[in-house]
N, C-alpha and C. Protein backbone atom coordinates (compact mmCIF):
# COMPACT_ATOMS: atom_id res chain seq x y z
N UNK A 1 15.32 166.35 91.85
CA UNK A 1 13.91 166.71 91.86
C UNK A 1 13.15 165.89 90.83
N UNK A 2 11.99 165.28 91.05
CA UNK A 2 11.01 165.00 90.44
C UNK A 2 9.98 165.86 89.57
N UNK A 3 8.96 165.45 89.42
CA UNK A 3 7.79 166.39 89.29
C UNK A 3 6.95 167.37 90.58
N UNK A 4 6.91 168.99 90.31
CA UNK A 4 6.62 169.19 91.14
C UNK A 4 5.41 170.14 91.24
N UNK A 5 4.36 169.03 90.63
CA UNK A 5 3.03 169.72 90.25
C UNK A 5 2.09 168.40 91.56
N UNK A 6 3.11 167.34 91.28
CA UNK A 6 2.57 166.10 92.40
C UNK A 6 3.33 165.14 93.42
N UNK A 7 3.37 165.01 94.29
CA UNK A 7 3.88 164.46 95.05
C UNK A 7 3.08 162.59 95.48
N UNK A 8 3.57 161.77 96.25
CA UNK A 8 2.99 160.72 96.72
C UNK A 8 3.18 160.32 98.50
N UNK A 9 2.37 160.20 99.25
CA UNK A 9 2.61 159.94 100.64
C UNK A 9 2.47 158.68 100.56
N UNK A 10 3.10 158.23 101.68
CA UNK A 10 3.04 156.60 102.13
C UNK A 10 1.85 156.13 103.00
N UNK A 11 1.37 155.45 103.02
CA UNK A 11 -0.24 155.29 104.38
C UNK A 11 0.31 153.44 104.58
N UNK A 12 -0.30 153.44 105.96
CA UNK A 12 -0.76 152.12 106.76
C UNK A 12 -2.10 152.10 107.47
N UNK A 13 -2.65 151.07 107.00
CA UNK A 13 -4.03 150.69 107.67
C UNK A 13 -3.27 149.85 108.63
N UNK A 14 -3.83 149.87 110.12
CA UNK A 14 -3.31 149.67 111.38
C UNK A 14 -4.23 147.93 111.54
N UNK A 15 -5.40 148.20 111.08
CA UNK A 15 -6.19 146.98 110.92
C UNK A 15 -5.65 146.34 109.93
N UNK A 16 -5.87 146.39 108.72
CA UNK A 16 -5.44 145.34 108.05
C UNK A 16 -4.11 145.01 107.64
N UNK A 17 -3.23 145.90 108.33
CA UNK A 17 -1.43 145.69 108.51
C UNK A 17 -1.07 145.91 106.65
N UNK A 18 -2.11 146.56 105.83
CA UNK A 18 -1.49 147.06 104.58
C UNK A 18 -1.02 148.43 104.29
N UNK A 19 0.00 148.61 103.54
CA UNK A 19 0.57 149.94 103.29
C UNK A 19 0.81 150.07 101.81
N UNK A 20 0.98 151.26 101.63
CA UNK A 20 1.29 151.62 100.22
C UNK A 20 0.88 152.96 99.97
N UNK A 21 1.36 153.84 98.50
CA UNK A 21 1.57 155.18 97.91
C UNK A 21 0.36 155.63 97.88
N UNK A 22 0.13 156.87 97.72
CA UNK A 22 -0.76 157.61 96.94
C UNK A 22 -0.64 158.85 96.71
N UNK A 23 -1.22 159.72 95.63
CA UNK A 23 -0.81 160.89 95.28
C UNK A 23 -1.59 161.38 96.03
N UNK A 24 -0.76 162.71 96.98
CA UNK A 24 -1.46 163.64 97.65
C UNK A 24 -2.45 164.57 97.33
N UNK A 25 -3.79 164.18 97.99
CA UNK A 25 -4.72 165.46 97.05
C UNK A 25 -5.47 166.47 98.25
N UNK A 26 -5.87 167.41 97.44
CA UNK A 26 -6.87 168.70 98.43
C UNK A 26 -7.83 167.48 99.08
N UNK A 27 -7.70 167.88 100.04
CA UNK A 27 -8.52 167.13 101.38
C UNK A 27 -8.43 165.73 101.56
N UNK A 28 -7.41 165.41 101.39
CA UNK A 28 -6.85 164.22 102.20
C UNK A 28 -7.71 162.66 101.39
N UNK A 29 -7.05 161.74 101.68
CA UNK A 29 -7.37 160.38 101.38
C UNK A 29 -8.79 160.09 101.10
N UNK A 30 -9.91 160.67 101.47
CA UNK A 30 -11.36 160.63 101.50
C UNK A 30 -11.59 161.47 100.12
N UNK A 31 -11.00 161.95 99.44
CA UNK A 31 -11.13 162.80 97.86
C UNK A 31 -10.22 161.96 97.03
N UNK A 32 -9.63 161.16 97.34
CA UNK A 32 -8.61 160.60 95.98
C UNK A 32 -9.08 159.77 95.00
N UNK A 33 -10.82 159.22 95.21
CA UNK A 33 -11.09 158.75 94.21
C UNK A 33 -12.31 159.56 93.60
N UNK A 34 -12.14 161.01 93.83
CA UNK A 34 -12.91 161.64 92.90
C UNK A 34 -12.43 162.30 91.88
N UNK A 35 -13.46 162.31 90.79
CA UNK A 35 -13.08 162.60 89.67
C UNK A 35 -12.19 163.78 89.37
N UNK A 36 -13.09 164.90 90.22
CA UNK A 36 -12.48 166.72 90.41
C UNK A 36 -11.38 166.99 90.96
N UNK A 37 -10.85 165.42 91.55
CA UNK A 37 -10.08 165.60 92.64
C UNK A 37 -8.72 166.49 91.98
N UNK A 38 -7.97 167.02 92.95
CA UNK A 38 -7.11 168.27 92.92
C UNK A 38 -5.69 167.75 93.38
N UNK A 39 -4.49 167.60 93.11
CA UNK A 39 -3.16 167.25 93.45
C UNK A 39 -2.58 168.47 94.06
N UNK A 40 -1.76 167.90 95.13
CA UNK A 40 -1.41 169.12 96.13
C UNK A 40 0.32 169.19 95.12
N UNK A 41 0.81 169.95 95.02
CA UNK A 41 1.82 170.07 94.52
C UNK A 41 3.22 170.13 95.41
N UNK A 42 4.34 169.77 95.52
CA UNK A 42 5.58 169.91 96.24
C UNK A 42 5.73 171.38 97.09
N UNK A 43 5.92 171.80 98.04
CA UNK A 43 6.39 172.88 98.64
C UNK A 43 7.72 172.71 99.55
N UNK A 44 7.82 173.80 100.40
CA UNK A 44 8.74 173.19 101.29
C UNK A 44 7.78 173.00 102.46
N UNK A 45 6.62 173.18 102.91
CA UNK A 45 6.33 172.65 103.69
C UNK A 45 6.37 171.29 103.86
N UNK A 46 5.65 170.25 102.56
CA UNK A 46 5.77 168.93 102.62
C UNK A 46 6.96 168.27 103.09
N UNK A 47 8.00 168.91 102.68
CA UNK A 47 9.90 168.46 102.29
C UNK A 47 10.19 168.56 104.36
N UNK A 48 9.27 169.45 104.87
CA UNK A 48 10.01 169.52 105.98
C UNK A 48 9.59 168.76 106.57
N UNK A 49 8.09 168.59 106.88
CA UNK A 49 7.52 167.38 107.58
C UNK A 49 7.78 165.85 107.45
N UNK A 50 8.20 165.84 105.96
CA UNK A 50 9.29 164.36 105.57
C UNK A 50 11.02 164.47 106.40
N UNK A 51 11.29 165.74 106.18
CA UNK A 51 12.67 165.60 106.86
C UNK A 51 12.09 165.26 108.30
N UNK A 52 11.41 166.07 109.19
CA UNK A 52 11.27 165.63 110.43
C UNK A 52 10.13 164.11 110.85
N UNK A 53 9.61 163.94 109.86
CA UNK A 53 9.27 162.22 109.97
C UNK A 53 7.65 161.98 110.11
N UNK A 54 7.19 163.64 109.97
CA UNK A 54 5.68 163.25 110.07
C UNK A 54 5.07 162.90 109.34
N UNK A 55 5.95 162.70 107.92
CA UNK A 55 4.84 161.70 106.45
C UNK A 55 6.17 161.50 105.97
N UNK A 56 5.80 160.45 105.22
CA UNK A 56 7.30 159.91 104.39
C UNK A 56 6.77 160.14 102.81
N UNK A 57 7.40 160.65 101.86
CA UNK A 57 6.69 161.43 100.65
C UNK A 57 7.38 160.68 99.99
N UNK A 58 7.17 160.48 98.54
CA UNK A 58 7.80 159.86 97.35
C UNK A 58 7.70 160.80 96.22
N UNK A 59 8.66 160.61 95.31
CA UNK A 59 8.88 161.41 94.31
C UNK A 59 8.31 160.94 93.16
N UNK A 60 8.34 161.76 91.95
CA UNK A 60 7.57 160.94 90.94
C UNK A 60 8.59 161.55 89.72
N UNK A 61 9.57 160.80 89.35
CA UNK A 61 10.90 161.33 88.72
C UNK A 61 10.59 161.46 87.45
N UNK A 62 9.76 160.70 86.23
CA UNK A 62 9.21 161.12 85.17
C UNK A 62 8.76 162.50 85.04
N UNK A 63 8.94 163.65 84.06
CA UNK A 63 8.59 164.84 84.21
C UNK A 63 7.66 164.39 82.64
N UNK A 64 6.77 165.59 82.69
CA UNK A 64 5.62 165.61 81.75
C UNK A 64 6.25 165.50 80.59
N UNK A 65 7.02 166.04 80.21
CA UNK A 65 7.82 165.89 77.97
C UNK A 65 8.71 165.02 78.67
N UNK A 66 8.47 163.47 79.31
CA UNK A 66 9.10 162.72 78.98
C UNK A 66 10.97 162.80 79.56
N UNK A 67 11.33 163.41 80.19
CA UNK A 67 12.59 163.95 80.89
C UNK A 67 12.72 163.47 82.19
N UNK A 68 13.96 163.49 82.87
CA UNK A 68 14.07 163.55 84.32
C UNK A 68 15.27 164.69 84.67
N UNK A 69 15.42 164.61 86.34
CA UNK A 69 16.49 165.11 86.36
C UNK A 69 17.02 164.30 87.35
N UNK A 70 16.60 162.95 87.47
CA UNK A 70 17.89 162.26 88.32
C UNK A 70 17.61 160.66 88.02
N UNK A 71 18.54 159.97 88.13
CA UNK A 71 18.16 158.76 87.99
C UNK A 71 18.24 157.49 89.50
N UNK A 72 17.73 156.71 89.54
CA UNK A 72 17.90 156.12 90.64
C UNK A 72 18.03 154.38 90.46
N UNK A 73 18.85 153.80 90.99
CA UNK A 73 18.63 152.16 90.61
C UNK A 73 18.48 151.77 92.26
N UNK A 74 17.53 150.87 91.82
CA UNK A 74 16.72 150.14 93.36
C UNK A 74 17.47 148.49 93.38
N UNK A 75 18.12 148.03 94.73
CA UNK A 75 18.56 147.09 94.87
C UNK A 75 17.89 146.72 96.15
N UNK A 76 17.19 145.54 96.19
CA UNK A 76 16.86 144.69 97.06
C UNK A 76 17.40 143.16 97.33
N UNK A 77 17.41 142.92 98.88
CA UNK A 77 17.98 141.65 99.52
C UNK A 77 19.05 141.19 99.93
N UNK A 78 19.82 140.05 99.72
CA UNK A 78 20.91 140.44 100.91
C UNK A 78 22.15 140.47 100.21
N UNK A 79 22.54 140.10 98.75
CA UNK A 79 23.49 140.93 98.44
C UNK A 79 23.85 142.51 97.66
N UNK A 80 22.78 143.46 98.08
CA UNK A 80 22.75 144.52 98.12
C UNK A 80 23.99 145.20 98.33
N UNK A 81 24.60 145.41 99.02
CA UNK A 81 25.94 145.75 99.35
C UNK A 81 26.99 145.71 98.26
N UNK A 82 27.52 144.48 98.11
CA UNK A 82 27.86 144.28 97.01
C UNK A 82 27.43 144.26 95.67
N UNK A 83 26.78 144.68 95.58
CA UNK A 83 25.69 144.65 93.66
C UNK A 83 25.78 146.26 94.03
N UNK A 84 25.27 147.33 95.00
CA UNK A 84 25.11 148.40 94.94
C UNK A 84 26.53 149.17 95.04
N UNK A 85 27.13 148.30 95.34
CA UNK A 85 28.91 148.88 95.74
C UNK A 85 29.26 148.63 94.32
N UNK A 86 29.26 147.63 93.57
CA UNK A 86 29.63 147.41 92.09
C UNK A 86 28.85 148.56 91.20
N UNK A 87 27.99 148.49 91.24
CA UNK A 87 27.09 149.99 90.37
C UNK A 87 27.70 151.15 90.87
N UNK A 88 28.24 151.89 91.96
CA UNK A 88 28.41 152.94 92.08
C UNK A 88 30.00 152.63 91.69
N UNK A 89 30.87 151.88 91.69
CA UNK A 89 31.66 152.02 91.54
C UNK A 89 31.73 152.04 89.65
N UNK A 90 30.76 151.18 88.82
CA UNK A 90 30.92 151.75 87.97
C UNK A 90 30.27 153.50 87.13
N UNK A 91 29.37 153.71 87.58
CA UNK A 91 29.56 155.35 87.64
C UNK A 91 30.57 155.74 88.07
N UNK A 92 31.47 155.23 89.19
CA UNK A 92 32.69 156.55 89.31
C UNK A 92 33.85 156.14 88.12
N UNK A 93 33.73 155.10 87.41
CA UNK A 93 34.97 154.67 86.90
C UNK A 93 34.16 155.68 85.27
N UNK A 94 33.12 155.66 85.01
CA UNK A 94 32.21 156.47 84.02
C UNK A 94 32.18 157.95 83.82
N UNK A 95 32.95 158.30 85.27
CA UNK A 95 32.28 159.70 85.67
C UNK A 95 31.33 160.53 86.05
N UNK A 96 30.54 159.75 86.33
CA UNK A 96 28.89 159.72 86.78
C UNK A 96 28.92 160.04 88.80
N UNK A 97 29.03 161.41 89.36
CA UNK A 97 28.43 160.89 90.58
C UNK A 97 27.47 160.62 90.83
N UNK A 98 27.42 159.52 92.01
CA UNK A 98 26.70 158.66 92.32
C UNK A 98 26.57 159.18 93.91
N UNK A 99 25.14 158.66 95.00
CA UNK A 99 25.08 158.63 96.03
C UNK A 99 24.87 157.68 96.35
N UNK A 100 24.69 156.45 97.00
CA UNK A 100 24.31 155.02 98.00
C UNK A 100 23.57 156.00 99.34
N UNK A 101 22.27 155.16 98.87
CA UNK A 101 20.88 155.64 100.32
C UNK A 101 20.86 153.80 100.71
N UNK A 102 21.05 153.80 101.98
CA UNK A 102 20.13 152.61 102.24
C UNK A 102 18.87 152.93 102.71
N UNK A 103 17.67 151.69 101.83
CA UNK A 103 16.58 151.97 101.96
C UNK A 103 16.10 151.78 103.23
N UNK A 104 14.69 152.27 103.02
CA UNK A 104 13.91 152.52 104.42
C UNK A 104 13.77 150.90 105.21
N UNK A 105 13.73 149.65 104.43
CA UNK A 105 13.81 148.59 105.48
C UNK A 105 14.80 148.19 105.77
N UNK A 106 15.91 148.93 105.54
CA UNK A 106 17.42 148.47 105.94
C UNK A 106 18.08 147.48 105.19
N UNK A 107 17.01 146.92 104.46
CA UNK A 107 17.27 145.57 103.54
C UNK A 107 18.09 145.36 101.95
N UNK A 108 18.69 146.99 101.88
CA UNK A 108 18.26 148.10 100.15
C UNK A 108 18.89 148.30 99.82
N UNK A 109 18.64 148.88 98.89
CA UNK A 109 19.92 150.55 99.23
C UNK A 109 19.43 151.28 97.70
N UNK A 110 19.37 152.31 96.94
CA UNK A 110 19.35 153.35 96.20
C UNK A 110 20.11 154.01 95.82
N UNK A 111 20.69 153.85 94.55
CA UNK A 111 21.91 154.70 94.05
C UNK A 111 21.27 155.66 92.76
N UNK A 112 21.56 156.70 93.83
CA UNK A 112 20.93 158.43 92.98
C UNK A 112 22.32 158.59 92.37
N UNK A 113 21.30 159.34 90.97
CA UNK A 113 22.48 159.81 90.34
C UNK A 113 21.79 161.38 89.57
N UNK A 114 22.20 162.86 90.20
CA UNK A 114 21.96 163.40 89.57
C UNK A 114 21.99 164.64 88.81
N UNK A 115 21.17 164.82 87.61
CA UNK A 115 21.41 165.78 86.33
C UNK A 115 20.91 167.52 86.74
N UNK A 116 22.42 168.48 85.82
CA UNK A 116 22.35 169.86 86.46
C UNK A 116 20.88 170.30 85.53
N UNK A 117 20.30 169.47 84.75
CA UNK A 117 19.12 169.39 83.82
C UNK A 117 18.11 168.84 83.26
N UNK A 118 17.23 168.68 82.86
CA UNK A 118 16.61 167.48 82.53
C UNK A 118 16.89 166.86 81.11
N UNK A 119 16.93 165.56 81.35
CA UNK A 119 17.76 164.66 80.54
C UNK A 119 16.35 163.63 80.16
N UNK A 120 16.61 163.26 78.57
CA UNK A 120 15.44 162.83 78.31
C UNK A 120 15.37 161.35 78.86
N UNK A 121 14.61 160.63 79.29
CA UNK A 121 14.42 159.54 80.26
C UNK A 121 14.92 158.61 79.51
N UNK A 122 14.68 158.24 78.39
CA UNK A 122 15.35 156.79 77.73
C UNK A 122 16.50 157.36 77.29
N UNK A 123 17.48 158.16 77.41
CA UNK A 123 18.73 158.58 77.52
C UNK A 123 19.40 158.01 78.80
N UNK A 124 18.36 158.37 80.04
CA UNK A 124 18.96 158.02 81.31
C UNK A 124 19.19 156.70 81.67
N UNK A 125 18.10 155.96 81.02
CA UNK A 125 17.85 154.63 81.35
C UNK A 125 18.83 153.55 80.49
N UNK A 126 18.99 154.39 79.33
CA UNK A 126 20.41 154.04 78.80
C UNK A 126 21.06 153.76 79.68
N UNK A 127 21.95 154.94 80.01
CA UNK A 127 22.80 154.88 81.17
C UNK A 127 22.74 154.04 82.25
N UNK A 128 21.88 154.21 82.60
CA UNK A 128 21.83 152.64 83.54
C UNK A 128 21.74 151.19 83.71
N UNK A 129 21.17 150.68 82.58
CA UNK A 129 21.53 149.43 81.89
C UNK A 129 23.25 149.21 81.55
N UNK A 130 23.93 150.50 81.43
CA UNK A 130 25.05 150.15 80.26
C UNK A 130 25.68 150.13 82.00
N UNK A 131 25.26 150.74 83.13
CA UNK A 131 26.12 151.11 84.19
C UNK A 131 25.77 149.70 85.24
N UNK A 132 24.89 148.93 84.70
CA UNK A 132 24.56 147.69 84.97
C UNK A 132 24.95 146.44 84.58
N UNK A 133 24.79 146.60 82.98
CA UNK A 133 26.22 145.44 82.71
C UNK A 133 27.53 145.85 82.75
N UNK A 134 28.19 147.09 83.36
CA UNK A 134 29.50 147.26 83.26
C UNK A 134 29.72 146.64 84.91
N UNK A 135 28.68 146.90 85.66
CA UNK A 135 29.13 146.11 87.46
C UNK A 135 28.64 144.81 87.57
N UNK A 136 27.89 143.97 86.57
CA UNK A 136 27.85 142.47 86.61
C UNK A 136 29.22 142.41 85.84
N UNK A 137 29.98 142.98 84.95
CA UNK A 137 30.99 142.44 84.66
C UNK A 137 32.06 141.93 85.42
N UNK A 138 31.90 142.93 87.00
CA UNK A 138 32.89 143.14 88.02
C UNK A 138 32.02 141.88 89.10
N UNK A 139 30.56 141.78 89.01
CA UNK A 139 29.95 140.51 89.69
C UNK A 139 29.27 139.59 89.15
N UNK A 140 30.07 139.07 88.21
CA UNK A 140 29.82 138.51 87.23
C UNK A 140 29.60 136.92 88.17
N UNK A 141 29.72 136.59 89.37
CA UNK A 141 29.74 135.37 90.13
C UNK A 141 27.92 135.19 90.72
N UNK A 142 27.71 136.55 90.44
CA UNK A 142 26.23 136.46 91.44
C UNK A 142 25.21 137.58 90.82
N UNK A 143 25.92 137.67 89.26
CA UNK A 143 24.87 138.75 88.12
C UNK A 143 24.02 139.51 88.87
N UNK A 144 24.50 140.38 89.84
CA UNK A 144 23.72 141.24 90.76
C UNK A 144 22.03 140.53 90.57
N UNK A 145 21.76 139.56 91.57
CA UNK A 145 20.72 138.95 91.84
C UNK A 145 20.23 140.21 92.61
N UNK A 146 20.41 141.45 93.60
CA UNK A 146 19.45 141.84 94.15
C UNK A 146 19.42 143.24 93.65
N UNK A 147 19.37 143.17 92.10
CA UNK A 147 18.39 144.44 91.15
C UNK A 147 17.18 144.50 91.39
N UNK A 148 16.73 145.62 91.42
CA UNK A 148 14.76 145.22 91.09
C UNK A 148 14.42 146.39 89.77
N UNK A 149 14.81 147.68 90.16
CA UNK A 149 14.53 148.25 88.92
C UNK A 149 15.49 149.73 89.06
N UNK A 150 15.15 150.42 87.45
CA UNK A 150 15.39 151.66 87.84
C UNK A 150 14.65 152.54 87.42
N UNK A 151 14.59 153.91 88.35
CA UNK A 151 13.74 154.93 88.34
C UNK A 151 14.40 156.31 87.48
N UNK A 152 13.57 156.95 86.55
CA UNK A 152 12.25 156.50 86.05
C UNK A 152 12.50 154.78 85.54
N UNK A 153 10.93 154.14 85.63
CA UNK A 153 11.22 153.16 85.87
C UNK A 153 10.25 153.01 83.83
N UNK A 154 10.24 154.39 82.89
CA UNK A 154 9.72 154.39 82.25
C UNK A 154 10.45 154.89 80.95
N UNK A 155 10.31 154.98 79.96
CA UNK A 155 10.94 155.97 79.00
C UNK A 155 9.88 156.97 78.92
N UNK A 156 8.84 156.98 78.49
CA UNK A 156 7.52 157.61 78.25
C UNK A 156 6.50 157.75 79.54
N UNK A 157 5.92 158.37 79.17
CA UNK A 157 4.71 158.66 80.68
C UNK A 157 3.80 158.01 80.33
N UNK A 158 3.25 156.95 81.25
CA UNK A 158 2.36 156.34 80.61
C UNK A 158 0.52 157.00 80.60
N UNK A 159 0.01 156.26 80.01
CA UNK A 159 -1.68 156.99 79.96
C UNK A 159 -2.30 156.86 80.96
N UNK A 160 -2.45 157.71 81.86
CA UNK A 160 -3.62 157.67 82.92
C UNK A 160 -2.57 157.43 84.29
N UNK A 161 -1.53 157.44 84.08
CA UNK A 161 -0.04 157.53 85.23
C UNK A 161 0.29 158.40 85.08
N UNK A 162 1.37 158.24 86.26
CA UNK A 162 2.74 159.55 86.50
C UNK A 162 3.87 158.82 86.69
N UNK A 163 4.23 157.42 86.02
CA UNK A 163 4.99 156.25 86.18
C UNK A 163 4.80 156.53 88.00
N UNK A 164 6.01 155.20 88.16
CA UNK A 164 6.79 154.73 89.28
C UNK A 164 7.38 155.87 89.67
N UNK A 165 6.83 156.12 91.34
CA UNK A 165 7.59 156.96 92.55
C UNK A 165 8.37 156.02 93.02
N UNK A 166 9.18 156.76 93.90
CA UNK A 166 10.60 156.56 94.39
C UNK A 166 10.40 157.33 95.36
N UNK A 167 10.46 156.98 96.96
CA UNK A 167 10.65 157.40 98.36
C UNK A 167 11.91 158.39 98.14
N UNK A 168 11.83 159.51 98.54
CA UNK A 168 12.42 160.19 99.28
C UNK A 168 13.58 159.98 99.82
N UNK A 169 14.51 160.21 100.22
CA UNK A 169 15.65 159.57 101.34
C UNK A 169 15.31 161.08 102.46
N UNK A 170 16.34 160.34 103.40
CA UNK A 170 16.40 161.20 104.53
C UNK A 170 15.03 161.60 105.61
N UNK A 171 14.01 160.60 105.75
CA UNK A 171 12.89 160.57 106.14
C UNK A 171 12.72 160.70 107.79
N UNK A 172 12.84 161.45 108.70
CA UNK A 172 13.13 161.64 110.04
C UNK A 172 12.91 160.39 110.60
N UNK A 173 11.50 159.71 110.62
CA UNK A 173 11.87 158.72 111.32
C UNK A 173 12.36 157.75 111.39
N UNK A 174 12.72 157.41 109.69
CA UNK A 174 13.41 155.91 109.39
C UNK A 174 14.96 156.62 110.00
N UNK A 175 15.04 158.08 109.00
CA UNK A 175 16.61 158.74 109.71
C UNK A 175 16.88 158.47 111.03
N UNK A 176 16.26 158.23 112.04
CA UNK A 176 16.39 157.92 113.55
C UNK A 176 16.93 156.50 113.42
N UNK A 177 16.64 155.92 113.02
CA UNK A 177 16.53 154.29 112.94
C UNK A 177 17.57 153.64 112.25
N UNK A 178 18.63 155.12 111.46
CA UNK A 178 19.21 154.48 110.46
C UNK A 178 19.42 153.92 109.23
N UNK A 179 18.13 154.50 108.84
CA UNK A 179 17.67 153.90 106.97
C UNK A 179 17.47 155.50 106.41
N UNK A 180 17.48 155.20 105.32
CA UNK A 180 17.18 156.30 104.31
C UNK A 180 18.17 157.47 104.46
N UNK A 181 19.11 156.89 104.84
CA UNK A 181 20.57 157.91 104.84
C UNK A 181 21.59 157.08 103.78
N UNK A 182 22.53 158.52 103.84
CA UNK A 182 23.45 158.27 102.38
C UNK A 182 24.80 157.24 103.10
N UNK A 183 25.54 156.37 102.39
CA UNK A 183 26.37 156.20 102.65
C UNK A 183 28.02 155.97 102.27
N UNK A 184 28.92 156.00 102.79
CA UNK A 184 30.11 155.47 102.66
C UNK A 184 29.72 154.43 101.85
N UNK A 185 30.38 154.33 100.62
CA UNK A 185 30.17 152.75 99.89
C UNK A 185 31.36 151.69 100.69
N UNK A 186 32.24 151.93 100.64
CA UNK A 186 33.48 151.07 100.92
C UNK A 186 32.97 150.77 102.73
N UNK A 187 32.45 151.25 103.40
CA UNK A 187 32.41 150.85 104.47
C UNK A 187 30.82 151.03 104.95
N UNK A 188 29.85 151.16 104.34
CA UNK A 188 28.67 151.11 104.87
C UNK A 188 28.11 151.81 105.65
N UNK A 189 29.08 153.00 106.35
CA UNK A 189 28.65 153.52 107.57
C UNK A 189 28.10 155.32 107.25
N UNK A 190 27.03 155.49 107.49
CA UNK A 190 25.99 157.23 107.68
C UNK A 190 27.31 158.10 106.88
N UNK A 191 27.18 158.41 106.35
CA UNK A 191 27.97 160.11 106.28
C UNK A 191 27.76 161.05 107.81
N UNK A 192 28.72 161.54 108.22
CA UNK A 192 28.41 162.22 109.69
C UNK A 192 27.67 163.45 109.55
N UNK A 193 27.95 163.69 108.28
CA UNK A 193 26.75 165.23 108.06
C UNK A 193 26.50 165.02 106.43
N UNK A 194 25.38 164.44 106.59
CA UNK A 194 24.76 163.85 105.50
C UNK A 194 24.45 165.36 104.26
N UNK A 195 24.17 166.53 105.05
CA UNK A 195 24.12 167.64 104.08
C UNK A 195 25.52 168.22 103.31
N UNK A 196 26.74 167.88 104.20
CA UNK A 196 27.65 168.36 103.69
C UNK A 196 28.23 167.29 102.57
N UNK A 197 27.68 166.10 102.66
CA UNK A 197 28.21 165.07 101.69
C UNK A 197 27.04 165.64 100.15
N UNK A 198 25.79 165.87 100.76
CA UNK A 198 24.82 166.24 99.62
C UNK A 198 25.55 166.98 98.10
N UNK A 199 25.73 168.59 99.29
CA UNK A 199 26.14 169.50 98.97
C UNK A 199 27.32 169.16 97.85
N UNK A 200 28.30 168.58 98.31
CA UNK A 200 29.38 168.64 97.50
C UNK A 200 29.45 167.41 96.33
N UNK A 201 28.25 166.40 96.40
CA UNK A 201 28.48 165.38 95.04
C UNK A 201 28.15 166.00 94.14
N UNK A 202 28.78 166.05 93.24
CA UNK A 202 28.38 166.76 91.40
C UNK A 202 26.93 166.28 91.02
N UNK A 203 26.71 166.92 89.73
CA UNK A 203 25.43 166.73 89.20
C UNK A 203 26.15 166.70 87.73
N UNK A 204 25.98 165.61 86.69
CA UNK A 204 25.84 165.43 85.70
C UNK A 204 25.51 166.29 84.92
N UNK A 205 25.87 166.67 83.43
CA UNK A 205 25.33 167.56 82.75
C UNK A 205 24.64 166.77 81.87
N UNK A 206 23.40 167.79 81.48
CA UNK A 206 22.31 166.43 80.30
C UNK A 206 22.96 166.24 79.04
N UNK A 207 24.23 167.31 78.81
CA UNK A 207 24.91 167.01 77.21
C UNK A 207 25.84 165.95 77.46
N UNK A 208 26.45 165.84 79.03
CA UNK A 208 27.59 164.58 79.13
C UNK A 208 26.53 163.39 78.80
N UNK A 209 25.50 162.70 79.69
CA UNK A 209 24.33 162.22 79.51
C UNK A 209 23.97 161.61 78.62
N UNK A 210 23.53 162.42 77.88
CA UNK A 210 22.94 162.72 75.97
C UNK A 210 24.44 162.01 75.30
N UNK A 211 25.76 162.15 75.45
CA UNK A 211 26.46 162.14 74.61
C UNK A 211 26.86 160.35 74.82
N UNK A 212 27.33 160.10 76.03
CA UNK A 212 27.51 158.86 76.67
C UNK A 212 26.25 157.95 76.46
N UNK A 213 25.01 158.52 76.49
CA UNK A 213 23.59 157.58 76.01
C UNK A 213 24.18 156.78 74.15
């Protein structure tokens, strides 16, 4: 879980073929640049209409005192596979479970990792740098060229932000298509019941976390 005072939807202008985030507010896209404007907060209504594919939502993993409760590293391009197979494999050699999402353009992939608590963010981000040079050590031929970042993508919240969102996984319609599902690292292929794989990966404790930071 992210923050759940705000959420972010995805939009496409059909004319000018551009897309991109925005935080969801009381009365839709035509209020988001007013001042009064109002943030719709997480429910399960939102969560379901993302599972079944009628908005694709993003998370906003920075929590207000500076905390998270999950961490995420974003890999883009085409040796993804391998750079994201090396990172999860070093969380498991760490003790850290890990999940592999390939992202929504198929091109990706997202390795969640997460806490039974909130863990202070430059603790986490620790962790992921150190879980980053421990899998260039193992691809040390191609220094995982397709990193881009990790989420929180902040230590601190910045002024007049809610840092860097992070999509959702499991989005109905990319889920149709085959993206934004969890996977088998060693072989690439869907989990066959993506809830029962959920269900049973561990969650980190923020003192293991804290102590390993």
């Amino acid at each position: 879980a992210g923050r759940d005072d705000v959420y972010a939807v995805r939009w496409e202008n059909e004319r000018s073929r551009k897309s991109g985030w925005s935080p969801a507010v009381v009365g839709g896209p035509a209020n988001a640049r007013r001042p009064d404007r109002q943030y719709l907060p997480v429910g399960d209504g939102i969560i379901e209409a993302h599972l079944t594919g009628r908005v694709h939502v993003g998370v906003y993993p920075l929590l207000r005192d500076d905390t998270c409760r999950l961490l995420a590293c974003d890999f883009d391009g085409p040796t993804w596979p391998l750079d994201a197979g090396a990172f999860v494999d070093a969380a498991r050699v760490a003790g850290i479970p890990a999940a592999l999402e390939r992202s929504q353009s198929g091109e990706g992939a997202h390795v969640w990792m997460f806490f039974a608590g909130p863990v202070a963010a430059s603790a986490a981000r620790r962790i992921g740098a150190y879980l980053l040079r421990e899998a260039m050590t193992v691809r040390a031929e191609i220094d995982l060229a397709s990193y881009d970042r990790l989420f929180p993508a902040q230590d601190f919240m910045p002024k007049g932000s809610f840092g860097n969102l992070i999509a959702l996984p499991l989005q109905g319609a990319c889920r149709r298509r085959g993206t934004t599902v969890f996977l088998e690292p060693s072989t690439l292929r869907p989990f066959d019941d993506q809830w029962a794989f959920l269900s049973a990966l561990g969650r980190s404790s923020p003192e293991a976390i804290e102590s390993m930071a």
